[in-house]
Structures are given as structure tokens and as C-alpha cells.
C-alpha atoms as a PDB file:
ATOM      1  CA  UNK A   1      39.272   4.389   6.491  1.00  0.00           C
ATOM      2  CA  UNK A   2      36.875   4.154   4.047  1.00  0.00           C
ATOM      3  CA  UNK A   3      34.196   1.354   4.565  1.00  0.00           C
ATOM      4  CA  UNK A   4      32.746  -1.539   2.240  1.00  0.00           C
ATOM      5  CA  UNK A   5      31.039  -4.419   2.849  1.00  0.00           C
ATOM      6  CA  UNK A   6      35.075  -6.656   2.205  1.00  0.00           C
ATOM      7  CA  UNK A   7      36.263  -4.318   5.432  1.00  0.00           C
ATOM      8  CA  UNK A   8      33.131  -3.564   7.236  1.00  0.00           C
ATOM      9  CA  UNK A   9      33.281  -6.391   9.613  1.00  0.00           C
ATOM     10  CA  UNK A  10      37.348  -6.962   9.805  1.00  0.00           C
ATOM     11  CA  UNK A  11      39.549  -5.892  12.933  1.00  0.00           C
ATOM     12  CA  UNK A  12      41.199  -3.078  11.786  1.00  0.00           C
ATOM     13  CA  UNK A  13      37.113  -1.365  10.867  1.00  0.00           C
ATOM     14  CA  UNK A  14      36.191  -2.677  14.782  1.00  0.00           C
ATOM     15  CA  UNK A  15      39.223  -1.114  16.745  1.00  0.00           C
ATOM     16  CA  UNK A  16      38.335   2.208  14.727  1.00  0.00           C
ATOM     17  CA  UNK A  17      34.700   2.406  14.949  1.00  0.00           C
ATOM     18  CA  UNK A  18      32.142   1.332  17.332  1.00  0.00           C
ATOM     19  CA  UNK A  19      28.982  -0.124  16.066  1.00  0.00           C
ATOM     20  CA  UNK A  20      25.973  -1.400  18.377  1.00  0.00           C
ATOM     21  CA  UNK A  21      26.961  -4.959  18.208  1.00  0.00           C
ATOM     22  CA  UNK A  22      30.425  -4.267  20.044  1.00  0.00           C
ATOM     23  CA  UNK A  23      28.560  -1.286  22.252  1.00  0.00           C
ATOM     24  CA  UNK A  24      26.129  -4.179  23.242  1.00  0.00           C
ATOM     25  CA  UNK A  25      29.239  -6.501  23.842  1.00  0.00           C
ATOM     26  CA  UNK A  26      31.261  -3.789  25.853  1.00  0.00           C
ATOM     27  CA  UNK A  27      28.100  -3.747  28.073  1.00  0.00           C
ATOM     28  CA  UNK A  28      27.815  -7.466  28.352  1.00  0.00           C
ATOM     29  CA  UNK A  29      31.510  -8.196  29.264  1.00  0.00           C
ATOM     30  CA  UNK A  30      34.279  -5.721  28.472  1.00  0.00           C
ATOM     31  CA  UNK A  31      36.780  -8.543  29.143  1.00  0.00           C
ATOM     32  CA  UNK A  32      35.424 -10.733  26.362  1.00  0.00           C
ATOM     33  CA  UNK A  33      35.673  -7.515  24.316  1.00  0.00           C
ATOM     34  CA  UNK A  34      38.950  -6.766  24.749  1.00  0.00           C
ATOM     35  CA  UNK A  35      40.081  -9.942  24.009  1.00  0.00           C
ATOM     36  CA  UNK A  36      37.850 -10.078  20.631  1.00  0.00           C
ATOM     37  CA  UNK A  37      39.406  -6.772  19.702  1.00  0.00           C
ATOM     38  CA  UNK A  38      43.186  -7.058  20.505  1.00  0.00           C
ATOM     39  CA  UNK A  39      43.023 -11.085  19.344  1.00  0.00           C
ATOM     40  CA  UNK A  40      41.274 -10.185  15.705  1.00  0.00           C
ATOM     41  CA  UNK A  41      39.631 -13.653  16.659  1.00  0.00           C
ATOM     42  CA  UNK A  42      35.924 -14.343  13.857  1.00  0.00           C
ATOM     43  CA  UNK A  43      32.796 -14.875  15.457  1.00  0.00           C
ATOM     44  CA  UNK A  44      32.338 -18.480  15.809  1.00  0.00           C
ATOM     45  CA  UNK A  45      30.411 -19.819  13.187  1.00  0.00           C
ATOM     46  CA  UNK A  46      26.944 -21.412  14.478  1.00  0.00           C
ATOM     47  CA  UNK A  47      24.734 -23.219  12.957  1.00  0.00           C
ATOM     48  CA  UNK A  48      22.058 -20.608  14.069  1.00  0.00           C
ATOM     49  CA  UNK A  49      24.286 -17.641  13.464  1.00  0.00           C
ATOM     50  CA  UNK A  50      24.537 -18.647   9.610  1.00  0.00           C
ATOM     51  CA  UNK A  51      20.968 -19.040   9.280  1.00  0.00           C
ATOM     52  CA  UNK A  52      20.078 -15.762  10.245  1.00  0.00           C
ATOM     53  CA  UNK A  53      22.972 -14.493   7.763  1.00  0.00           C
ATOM     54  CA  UNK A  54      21.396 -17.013   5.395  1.00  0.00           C
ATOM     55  CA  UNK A  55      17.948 -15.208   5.547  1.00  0.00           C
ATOM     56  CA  UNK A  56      19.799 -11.558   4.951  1.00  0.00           C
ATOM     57  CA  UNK A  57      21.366 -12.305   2.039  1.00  0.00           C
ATOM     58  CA  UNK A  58      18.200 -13.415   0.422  1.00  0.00           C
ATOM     59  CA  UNK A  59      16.790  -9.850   1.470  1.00  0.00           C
ATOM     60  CA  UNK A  60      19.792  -8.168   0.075  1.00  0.00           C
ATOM     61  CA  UNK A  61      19.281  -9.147  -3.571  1.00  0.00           C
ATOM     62  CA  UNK A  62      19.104 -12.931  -5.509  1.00  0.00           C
ATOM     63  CA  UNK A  63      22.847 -12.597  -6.907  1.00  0.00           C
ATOM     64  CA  UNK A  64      23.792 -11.775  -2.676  1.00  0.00           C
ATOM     65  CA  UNK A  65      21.825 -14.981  -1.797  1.00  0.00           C
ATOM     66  CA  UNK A  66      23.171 -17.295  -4.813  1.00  0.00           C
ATOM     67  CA  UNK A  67      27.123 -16.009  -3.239  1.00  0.00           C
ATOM     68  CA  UNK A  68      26.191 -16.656  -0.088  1.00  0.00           C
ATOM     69  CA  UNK A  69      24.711 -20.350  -0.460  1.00  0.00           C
ATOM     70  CA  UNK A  70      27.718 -20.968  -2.680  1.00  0.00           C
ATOM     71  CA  UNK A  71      30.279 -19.734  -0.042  1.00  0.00           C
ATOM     72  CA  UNK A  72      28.917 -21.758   3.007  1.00  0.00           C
ATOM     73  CA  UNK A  73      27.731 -24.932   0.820  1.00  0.00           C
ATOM     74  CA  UNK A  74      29.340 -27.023   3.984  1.00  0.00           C
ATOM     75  CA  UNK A  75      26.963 -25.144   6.464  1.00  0.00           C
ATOM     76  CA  UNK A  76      24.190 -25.268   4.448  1.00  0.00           C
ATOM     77  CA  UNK A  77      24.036 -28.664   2.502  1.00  0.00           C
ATOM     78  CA  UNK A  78      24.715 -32.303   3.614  1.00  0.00           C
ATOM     79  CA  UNK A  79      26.558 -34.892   1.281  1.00  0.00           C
ATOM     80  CA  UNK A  80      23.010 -35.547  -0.040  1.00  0.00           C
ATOM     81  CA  UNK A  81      22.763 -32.079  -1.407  1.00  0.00           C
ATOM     82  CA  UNK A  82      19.740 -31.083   1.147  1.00  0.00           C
ATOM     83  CA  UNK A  83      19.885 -28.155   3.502  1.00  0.00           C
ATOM     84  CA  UNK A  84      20.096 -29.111   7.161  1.00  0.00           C
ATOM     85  CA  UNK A  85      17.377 -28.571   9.379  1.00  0.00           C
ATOM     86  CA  UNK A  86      17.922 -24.665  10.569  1.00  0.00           C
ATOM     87  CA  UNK A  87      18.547 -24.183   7.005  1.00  0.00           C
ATOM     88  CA  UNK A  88      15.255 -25.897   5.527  1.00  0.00           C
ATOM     89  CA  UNK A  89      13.553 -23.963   8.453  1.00  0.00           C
ATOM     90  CA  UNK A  90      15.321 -20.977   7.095  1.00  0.00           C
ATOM     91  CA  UNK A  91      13.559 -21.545   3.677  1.00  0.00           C
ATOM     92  CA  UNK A  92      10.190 -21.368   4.967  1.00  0.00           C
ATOM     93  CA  UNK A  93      10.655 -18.505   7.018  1.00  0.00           C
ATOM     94  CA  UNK A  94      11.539 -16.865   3.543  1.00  0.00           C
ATOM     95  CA  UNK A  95       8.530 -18.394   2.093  1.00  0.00           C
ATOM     96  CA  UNK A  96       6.702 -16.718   4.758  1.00  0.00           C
ATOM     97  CA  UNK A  97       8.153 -12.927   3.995  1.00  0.00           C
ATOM     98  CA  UNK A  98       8.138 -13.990  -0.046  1.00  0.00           C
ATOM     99  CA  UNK A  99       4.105 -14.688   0.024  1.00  0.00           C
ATOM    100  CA  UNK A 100       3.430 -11.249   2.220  1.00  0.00           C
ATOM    101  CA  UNK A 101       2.421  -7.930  -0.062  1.00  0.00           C
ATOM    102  CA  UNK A 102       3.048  -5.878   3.044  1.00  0.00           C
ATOM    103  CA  UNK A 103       6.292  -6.981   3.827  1.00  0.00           C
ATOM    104  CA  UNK A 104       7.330  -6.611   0.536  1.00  0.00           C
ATOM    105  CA  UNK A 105       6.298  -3.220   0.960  1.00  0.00           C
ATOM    106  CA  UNK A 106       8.651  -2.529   3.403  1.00  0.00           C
ATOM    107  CA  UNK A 107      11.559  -4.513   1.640  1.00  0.00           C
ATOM    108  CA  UNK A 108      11.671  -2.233  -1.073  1.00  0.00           C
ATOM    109  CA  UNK A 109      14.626   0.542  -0.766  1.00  0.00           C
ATOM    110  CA  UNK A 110      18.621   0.611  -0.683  1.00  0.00           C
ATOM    111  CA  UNK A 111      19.620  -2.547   0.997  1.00  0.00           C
ATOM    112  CA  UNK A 112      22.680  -2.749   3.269  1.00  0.00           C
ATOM    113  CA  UNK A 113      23.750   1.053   3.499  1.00  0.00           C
ATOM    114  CA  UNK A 114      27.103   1.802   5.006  1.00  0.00           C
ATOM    115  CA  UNK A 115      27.306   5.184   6.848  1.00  0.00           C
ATOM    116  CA  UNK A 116      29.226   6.504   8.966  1.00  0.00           C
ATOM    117  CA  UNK A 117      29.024   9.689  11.677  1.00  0.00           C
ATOM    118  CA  UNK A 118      30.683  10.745  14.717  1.00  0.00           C
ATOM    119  CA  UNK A 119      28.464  10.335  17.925  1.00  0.00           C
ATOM    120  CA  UNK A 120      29.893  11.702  21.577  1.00  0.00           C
ATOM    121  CA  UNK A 121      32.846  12.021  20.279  1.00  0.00           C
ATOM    122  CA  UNK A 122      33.466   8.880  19.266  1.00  0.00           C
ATOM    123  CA  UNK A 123      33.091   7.475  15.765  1.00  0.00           C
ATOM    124  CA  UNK A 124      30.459   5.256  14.962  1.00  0.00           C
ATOM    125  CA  UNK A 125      29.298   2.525  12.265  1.00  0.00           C
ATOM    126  CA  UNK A 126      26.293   1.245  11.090  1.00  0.00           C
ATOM    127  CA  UNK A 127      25.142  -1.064   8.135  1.00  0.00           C
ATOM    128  CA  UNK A 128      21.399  -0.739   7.296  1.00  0.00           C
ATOM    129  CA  UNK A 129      19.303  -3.783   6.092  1.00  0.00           C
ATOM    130  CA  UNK A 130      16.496  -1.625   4.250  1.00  0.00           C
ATOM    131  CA  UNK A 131      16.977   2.555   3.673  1.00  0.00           C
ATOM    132  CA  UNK A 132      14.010   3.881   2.159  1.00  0.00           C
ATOM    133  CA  UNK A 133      14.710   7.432   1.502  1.00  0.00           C
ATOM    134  CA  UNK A 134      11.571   8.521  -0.587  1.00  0.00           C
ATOM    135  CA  UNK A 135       9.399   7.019   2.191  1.00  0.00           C
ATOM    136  CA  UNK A 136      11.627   8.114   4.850  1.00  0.00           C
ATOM    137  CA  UNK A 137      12.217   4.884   6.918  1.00  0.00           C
ATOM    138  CA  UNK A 138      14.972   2.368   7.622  1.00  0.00           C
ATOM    139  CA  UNK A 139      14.279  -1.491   8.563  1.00  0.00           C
ATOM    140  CA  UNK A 140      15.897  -4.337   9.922  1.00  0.00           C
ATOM    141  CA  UNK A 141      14.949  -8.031   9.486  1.00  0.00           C
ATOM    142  CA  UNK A 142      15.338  -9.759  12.169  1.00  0.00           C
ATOM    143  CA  UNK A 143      14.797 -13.903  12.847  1.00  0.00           C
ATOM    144  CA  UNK A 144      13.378 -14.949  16.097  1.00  0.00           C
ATOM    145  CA  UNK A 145      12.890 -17.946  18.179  1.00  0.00           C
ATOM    146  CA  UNK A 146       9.179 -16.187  18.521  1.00  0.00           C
ATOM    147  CA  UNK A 147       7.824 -12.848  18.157  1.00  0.00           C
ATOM    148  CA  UNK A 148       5.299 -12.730  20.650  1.00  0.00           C
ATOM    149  CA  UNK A 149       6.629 -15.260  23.821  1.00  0.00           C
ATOM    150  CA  UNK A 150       7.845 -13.346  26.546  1.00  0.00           C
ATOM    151  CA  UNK A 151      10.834 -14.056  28.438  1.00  0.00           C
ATOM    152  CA  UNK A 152      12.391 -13.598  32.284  1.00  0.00           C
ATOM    153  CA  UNK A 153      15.209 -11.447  31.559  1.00  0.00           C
ATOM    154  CA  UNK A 154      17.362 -11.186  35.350  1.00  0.00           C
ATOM    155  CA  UNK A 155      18.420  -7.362  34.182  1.00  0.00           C
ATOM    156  CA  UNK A 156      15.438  -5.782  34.714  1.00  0.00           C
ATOM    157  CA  UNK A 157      13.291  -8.774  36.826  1.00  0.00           C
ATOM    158  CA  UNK A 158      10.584  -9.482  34.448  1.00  0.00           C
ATOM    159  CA  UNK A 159       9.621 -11.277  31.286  1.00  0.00           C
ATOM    160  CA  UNK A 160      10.066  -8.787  28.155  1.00  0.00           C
ATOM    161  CA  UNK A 161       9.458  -9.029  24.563  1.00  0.00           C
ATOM    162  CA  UNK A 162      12.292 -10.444  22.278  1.00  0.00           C
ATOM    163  CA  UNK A 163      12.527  -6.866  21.324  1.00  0.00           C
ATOM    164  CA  UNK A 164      13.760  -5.565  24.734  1.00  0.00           C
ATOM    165  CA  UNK A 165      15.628  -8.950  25.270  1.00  0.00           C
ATOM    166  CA  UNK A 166      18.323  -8.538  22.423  1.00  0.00           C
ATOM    167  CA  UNK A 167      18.255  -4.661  23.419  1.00  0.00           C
ATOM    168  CA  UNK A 168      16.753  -4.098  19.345  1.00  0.00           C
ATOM    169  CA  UNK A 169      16.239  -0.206  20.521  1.00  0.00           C
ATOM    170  CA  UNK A 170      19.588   0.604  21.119  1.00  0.00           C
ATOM    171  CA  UNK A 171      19.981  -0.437  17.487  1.00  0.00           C
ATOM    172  CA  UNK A 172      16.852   1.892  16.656  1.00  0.00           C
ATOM    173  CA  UNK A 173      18.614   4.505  18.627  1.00  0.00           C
ATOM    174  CA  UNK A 174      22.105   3.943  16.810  1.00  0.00           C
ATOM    175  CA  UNK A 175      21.044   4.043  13.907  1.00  0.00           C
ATOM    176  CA  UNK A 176      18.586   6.285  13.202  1.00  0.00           C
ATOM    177  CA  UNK A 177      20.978   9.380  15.286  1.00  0.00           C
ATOM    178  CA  UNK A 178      23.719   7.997  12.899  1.00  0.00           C
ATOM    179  CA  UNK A 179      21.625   8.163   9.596  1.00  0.00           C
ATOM    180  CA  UNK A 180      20.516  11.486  10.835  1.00  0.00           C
ATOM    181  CA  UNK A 181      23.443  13.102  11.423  1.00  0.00           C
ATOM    182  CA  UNK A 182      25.576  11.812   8.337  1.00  0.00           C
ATOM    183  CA  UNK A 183      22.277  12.470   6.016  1.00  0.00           C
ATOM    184  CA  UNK A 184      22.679  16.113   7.821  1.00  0.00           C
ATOM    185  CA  UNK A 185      19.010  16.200   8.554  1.00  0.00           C
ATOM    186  CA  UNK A 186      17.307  17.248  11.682  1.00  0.00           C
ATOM    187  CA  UNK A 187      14.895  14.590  12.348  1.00  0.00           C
ATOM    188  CA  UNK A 188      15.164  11.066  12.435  1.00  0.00           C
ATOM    189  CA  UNK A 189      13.829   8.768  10.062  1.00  0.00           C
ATOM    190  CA  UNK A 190      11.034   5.897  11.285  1.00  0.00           C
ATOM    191  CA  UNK A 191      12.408   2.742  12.313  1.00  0.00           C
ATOM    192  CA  UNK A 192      10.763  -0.697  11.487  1.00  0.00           C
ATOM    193  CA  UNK A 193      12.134  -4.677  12.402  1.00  0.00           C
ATOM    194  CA  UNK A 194      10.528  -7.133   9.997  1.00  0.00           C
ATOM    195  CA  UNK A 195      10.865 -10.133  11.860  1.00  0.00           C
ATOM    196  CA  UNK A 196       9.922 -13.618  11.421  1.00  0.00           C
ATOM    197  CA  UNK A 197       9.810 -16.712  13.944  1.00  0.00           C
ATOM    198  CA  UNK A 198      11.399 -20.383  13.815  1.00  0.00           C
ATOM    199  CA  UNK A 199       8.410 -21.926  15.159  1.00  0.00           C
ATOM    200  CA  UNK A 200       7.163 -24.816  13.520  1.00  0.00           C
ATOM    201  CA  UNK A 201       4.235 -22.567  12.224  1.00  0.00           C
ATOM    202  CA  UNK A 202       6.282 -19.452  11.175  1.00  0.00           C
ATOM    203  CA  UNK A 203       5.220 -16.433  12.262  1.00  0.00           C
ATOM    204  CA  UNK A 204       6.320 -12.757  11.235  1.00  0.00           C
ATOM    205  CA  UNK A 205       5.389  -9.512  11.737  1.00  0.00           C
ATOM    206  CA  UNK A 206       6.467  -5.901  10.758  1.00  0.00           C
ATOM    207  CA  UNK A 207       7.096  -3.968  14.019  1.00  0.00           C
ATOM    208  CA  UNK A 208       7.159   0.001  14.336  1.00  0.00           C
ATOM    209  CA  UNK A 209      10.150   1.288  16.739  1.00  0.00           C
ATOM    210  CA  UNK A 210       9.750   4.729  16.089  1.00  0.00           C
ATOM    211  CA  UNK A 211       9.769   6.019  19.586  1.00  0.00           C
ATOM    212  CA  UNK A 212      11.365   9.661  20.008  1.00  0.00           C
ATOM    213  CA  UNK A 213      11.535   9.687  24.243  1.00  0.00           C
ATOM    214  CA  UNK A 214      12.883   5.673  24.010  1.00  0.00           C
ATOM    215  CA  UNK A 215      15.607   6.921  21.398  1.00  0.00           C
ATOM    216  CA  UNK A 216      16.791  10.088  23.422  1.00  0.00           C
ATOM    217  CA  UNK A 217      16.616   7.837  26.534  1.00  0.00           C
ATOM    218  CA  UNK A 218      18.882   5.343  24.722  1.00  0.00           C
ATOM    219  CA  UNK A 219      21.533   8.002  23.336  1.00  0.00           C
ATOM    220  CA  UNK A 220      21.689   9.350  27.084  1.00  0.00           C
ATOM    221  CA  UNK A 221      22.492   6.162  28.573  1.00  0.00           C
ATOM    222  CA  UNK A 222      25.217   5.364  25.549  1.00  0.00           C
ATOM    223  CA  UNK A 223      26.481   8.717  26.225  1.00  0.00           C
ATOM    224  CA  UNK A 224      27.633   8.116  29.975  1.00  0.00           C
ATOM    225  CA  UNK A 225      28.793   4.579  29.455  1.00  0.00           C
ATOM    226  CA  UNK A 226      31.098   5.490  26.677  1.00  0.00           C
ATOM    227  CA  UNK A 227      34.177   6.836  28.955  1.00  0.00           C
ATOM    228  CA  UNK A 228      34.272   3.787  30.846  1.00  0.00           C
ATOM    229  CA  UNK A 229      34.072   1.778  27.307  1.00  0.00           C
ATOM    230  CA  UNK A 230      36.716   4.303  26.246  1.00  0.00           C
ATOM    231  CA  UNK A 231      38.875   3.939  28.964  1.00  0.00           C
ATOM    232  CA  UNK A 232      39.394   0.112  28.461  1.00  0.00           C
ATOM    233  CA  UNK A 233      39.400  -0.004  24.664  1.00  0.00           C
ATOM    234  CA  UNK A 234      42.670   2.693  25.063  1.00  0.00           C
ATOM    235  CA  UNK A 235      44.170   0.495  27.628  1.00  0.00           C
ATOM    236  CA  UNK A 236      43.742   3.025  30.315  1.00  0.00           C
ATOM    237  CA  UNK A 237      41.676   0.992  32.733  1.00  0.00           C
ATOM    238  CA  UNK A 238      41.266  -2.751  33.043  1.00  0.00           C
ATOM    239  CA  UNK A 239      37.953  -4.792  31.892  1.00  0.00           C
ATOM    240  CA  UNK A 240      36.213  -6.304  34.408  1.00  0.00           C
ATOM    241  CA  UNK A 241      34.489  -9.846  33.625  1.00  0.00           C
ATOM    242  CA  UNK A 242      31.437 -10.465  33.424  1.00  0.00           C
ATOM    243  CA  UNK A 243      32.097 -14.379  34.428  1.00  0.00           C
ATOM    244  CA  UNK A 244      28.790 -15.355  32.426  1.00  0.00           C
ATOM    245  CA  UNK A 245      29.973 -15.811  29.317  1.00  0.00           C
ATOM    246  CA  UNK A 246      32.225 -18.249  27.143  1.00  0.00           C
ATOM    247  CA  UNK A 247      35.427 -16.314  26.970  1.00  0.00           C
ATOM    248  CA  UNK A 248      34.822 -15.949  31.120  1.00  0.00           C
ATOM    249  CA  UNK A 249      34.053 -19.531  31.832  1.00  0.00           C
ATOM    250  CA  UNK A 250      36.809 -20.428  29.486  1.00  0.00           C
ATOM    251  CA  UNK A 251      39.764 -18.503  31.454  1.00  0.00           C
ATOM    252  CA  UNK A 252      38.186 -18.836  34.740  1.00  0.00           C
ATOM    253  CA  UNK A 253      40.231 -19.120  37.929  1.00  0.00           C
ATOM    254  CA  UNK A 254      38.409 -20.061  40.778  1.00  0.00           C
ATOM    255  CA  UNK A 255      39.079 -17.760  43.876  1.00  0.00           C
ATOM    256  CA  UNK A 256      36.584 -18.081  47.287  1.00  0.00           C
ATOM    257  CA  UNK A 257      34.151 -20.764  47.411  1.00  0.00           C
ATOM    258  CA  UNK A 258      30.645 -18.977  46.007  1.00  0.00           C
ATOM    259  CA  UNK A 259      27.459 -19.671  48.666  1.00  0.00           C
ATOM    260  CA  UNK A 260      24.269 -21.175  46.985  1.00  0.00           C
ATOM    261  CA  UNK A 261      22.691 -17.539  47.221  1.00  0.00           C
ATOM    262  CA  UNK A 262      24.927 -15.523  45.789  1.00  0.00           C
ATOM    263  CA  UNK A 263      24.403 -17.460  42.469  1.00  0.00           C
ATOM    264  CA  UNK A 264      22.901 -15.527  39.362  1.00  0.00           C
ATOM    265  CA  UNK A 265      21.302 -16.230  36.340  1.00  0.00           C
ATOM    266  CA  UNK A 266      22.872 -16.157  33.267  1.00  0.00           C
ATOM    267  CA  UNK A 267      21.606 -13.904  30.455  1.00  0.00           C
END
């Protein structure tokens, strides 16, 4: 199956590859997973979700972001003709990254590179935001509620960066082992997030993730989950449920009565 940018993100692409988003999905609930894959079902489209996408296209290239505003007009724009809040929030965050030498800097390269490479066994697809080959980096932009407030995460017991909290280094890890080994090169490339906040005063910042002992740590642990990931994608073992999230609550079926203690909190 050769991959575009049409197929990338389309059911038949997902049930052959893995990518991190469906990794970090399998982690977070295999049974919402399973259903995603076998169903075909589309993301649902947020308000949030299409602001983020609305901020990547402008990155890509002006003709990407003109398509994109055109092709989710009824997201973006009310009868009026003005953008919706997230959306005029959206345009100053780009204002933000527009007005910034330095992150310009780091913008320039081949935007949203397909590769492909197998990875234990398995194989594995990434898209990159920003491949700089000359300089020898990739980068991902990234949009944050903030870049420097730290929050409880229940997985580990303490408050952690928005980098840890969205797991942003198993992406690192992903993709720079992927680049690597379809590039055929021996070393990995450095790894950058551009990000930039929603606060009311936008903030942004360009954020170095190069980290060789974090990225072998990563690969490890994505190399002993993947035969229980495996194992449920080929039908061989039943998902368990995470009962957190939507697809959980949504098809829940209420068994013992739960005591006060034994609640958790969701992440």
C-alpha cells in the first residue's frame, strides 16, 4: 500500500500500519481501539480538534491553508463571515509564530513527509510536520492549552509538563527510529516541537527533544507492549476497557456496586 496524504489517515492505511496516535490509543483503551479500527468510524470533529488542524495547514504551505479554510468554512466561519472564537484565537497564535525569525528558522524544510519502515516487526507510519535534511532535524508544531503550566497526571502521581502529559516523546521516539531506519542512516536526526499556547497572551516556544537514553527507553517499552497490542488487533485475545473513556462510558454495563475508594481519576 503505497501512502499519500488522500489514504494516509483512512481505515484500510490504520488496520495495516501502526502510527503513534493509534500506539498511544492501544495504550489508553484497546477496547475503544478495536472498535475505531473494525467500525472505520472518523474522529469526531471538535471544535478544538479543527483548530489545531487549522494551525497545520497554515504551516504546510498558503495554497494547504486557503484548501483547508475553504473545506471546513462551517467550522470555521459564522453566517456573519467571522471565524469563531477557537478559530480567531487560532489566528493569533499564527500571528505569534508569523512575527518570530527563529521559528521561522525552524519552519523551513520538507513539510508533511510520509515514510514508512518496519519497527519490531511490525510496520509502522509516520507523517512529519517539518524534515530538514540539510540541517539534519525534524519538528512538530504543536498547540497547547500552555507551555509551561504543569499538570497532576494520576499515571505517574505528579504534575508534568504538557510534554510528558500527551506522551510527545513517544512521538520523538517513533519518529525519529522510523526516519532513521527508512533514510538507512545510523543515527537519528534531532527532534524539535514548536509549540504555541491558547492563552489569552499567546505564548510559544521551540523545544529540543533530542534525548538519546529517553528515545531507547521509549522504543524498549513499545517493544514489549506490542504482542499484547498484536494479539488484540489479530483477534487473538480480547481488549480489555479502560472504562474512562467515551466509547467505555458509552457501552457501559454496570456490574458490582463500586465503593467511594476504589474511584480513579480520569486522564
Amino acid at each position: 500500500m503505497i501512502l499519500t496524504k488522500q489514504n494516509y489517515f483512512s481505515p484500510e492505511s490504520n488496520k495495516k500500519y501502526m502510527s503513534v496516535s493509534q500506539y498511544k490509543s492501544w495504550m489508553e483503551c484497546p477496547a475503544k481501539t478495536i472498535h475505531w479500527l473494525n467500525s472505520g468510524e472518523p474522529e469526531e470533529e471538535t471544535d478544538a480538534l479543527v483548530a489545531g488542524r487549522y494551525v497545520h495547514s497554515w504551516a504546510e504551505s498558503p495554497e494547504a491553508f486557503a484548501e483547508f479554510k475553504l473545506q471546513n468554512s462551517a467550522y470555521i466561519y459564522n453566517k456573519k463571515g467571522e471565524p469563531y472564537a477557537p478559530f480567531k484565537k487560532s489566528d493569533e497564535m499564527i500571528e505569534v509564530l508569523e512575527a518570530d525569525p527563529k521559528v521561522k528558522f525552524y519552519m523551513a524544510g520538507t513539510h508533511e513527509t510520509i515514510l514508512t519502515a518496519e519497527l519490531f516487526g511490525v510496520p509502522w507510519k509516520i507523517m512529519v510536520d517539518i524534515d530538514n535534511d540539510p540541517l539534519g532535524y525534524l519538528a512538530d508544531l504543536k498547540t497547547a492549552a500552555s507551555i509551561t503550566e504543569f499538570k497532576y497526571d494520576p499515571r505517574v502521581g505528579r504534575r508534568v509538563s504538557f510534554i510528558e502529559q500527551w506522551d510527545y516523546m513517544i512521538q520523538a521516539a517513533v519518529y525519529s527510529e522510523v526516519e532513521r531506519i527508512a533514510r538507512d542512516r545510523d543515527t537519528h536526526k534531532d527532534f524539535y516541537i514548536i509549540a504555541v499556547s491558547k492563552e489569552k497572551a499567546v505564548d510559544h516556544a521551540i523545544i529540543d527533544l533530542t534525548d538519546p537514553a529517553r528515545i531507547a527507553e521509549e522504543l524498549a517499552l513499545i517493544e514489549a507492549n506490542l504482542p499484547r497490542i498484536l494479539a488484540v488487533k489479530s483477534g487473538a485475545e480480547q481488549p480489555t476497557r479502560c472504562e474512562q473513556c467515551a466509547y467505555c462510558r458509552g457501552t457501559k454495563r454496570v456490574g458490582r456496586p463500586v465503593h467511594y475508594t476504589e474511584l480513579k481519576e480520569a486522564y
